[in-house]
Protein backbone atom coordinates (compact mmCIF):
# COMPACT_ATOMS: atom_id res chain seq x y z
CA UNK A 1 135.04 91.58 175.70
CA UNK A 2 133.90 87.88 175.19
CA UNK A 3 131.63 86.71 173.23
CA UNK A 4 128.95 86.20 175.97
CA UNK A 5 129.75 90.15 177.13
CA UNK A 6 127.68 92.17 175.42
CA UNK A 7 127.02 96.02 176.16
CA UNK A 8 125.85 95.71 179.34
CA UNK A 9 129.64 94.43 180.12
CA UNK A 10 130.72 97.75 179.84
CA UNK A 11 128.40 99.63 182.76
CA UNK A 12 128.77 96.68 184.74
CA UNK A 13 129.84 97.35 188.58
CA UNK A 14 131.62 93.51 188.51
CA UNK A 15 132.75 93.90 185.50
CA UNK A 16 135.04 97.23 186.16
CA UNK A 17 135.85 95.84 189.54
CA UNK A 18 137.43 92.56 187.56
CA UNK A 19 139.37 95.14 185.11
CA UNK A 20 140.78 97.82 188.08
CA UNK A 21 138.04 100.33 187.35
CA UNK A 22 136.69 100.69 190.11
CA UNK A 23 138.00 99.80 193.87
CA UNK A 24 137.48 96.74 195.41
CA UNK A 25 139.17 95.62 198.53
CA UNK A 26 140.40 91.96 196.46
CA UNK A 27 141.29 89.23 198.20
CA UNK A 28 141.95 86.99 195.81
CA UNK A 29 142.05 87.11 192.10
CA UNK A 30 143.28 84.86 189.14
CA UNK A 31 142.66 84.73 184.88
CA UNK A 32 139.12 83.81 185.23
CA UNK A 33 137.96 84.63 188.56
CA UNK A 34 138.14 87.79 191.03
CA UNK A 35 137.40 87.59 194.83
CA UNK A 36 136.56 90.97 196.96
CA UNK A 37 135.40 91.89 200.15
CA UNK A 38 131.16 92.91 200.12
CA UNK A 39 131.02 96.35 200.79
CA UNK A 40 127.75 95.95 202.98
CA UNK A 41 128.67 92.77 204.65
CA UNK A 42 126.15 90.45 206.79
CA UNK A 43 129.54 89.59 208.94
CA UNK A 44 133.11 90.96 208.71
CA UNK A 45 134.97 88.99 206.07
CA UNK A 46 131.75 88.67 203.67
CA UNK A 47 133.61 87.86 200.42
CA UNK A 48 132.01 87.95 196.89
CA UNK A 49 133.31 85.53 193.77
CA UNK A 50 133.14 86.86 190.43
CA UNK A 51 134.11 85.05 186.81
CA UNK A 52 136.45 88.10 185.10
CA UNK A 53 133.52 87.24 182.15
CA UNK A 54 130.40 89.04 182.22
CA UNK A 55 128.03 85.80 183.11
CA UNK A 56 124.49 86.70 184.42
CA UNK A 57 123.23 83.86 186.56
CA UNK A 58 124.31 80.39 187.12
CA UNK A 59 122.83 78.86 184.26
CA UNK A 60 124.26 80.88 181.97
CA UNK A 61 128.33 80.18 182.92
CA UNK A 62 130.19 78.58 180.43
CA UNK A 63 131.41 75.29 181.20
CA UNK A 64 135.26 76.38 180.98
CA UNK A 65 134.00 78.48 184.23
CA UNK A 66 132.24 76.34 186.61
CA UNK A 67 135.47 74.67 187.64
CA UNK A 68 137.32 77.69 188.61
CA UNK A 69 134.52 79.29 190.03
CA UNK A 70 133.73 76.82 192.17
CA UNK A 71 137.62 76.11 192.72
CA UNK A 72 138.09 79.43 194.18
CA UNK A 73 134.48 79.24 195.90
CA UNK A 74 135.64 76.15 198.06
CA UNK A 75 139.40 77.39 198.72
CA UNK A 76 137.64 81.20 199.68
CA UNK A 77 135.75 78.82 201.96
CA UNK A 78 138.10 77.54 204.07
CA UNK A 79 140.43 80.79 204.02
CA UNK A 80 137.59 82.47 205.94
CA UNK A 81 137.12 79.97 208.19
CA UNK A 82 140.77 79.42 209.03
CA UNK A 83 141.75 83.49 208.89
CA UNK A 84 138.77 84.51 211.06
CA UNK A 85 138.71 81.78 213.33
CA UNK A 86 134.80 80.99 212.30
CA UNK A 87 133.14 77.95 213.07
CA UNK A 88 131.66 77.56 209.50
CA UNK A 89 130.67 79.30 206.51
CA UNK A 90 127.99 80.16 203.85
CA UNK A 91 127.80 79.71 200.51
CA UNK A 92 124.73 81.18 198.47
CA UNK A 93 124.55 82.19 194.63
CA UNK A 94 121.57 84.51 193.71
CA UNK A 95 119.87 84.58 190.13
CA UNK A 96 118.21 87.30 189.53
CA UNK A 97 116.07 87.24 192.92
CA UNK A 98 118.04 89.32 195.19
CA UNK A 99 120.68 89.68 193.05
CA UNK A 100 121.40 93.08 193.52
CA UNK A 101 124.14 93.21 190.63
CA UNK A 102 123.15 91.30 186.98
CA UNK A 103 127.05 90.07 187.37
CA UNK A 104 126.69 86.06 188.85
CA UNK A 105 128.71 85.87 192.02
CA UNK A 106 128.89 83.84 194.98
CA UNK A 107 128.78 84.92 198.37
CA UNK A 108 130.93 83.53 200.92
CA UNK A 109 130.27 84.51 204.63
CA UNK A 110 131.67 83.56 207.60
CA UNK A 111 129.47 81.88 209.96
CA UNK A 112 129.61 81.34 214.33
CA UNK A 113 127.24 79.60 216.38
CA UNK A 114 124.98 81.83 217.37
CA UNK A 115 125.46 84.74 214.87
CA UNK A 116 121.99 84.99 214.77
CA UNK A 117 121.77 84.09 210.79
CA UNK A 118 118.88 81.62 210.91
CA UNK A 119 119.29 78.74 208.44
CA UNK A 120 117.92 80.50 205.30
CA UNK A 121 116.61 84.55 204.42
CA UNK A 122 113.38 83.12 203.46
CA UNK A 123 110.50 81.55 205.26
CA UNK A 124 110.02 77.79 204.37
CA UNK A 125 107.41 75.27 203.72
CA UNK A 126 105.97 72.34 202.98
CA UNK A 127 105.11 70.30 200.08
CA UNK A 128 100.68 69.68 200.24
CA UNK A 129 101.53 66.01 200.45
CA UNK A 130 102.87 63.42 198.56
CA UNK A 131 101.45 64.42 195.11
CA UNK A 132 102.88 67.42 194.58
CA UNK A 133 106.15 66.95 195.74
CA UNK A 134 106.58 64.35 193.08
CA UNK A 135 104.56 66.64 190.43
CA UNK A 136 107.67 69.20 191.13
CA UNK A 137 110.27 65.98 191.19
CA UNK A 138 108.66 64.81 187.51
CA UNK A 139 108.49 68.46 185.83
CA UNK A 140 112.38 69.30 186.88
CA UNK A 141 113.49 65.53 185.88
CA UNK A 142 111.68 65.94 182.64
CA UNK A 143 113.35 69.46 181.94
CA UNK A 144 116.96 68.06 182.70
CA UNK A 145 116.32 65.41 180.26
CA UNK A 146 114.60 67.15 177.66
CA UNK A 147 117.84 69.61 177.52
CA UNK A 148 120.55 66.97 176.85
């Protein structure tokens, strides 16, 4: 296991998927980074993108894995588009929301005009005005800067 794998490595569902443990209809795989059809897709040819590593959410890949992630994220992309004739496709990472497996992966679904997917899951809204929008800009900024 690597260093960032601990225990929960081992009972992961990802995890034995990305070592042949379990069955996974793959569609594309390399040293860091294992692509496989969702078994409960939202439209035929739903993929999922896994790093081999047992990473949690976004923020905590390793540098030496963003690259080939989203390598293999953008080239799943256009496979899906081009292979089942779609119009588009959609990208969306979960962290721990919704993330129905602790494993980080990427989904990848093929989109068509009129699928009836309706720009995001969630219902959206507004900023209260001006204020707080840059109260939320200022707090984020501050955080990126304050981590290096």
């Amino acid at each position: 296991m690597s260093p960032r794998a601990g225990p929960e490595a081992a009972g992961c569902l990802f995890c034995r998927i990305t070592r042949g443990e379990e069955p996974a209809a793959v569609v594309l795989e390399s040293s860091t980074v294992v692509a496989f059809l969702d078994h409960r897709p939202l439209f035929p040819g739903h993929c999922l993108v896994v790093p081999r590593e047992h990473v949690e959410t976004l923020g905590d890949l390793p540098p030496h894995l963003t690259g080939p992630l989203f390598e293999t994220v953008s080239r799943l992309s256009r496979a899906v588009e081009t292979a089942l004739a779609a119009d588009g496709s959609f990208v969306a990472v979960n962290n721990r929301v919704s993330q129905s497996v602790p494993h980080l992966h990427a989904h990848v679904v093929p989109r068509r005009r009129g699928d009836g997917l309706r720009g995001f899951f969630w219902p959206r809204g507004r900023y209260a005005g001006a204020e707080e929008m840059e109260e939320t800009r200022r707090r984020i900024a501050e955080t990126i800067a304050a981590s290096g």
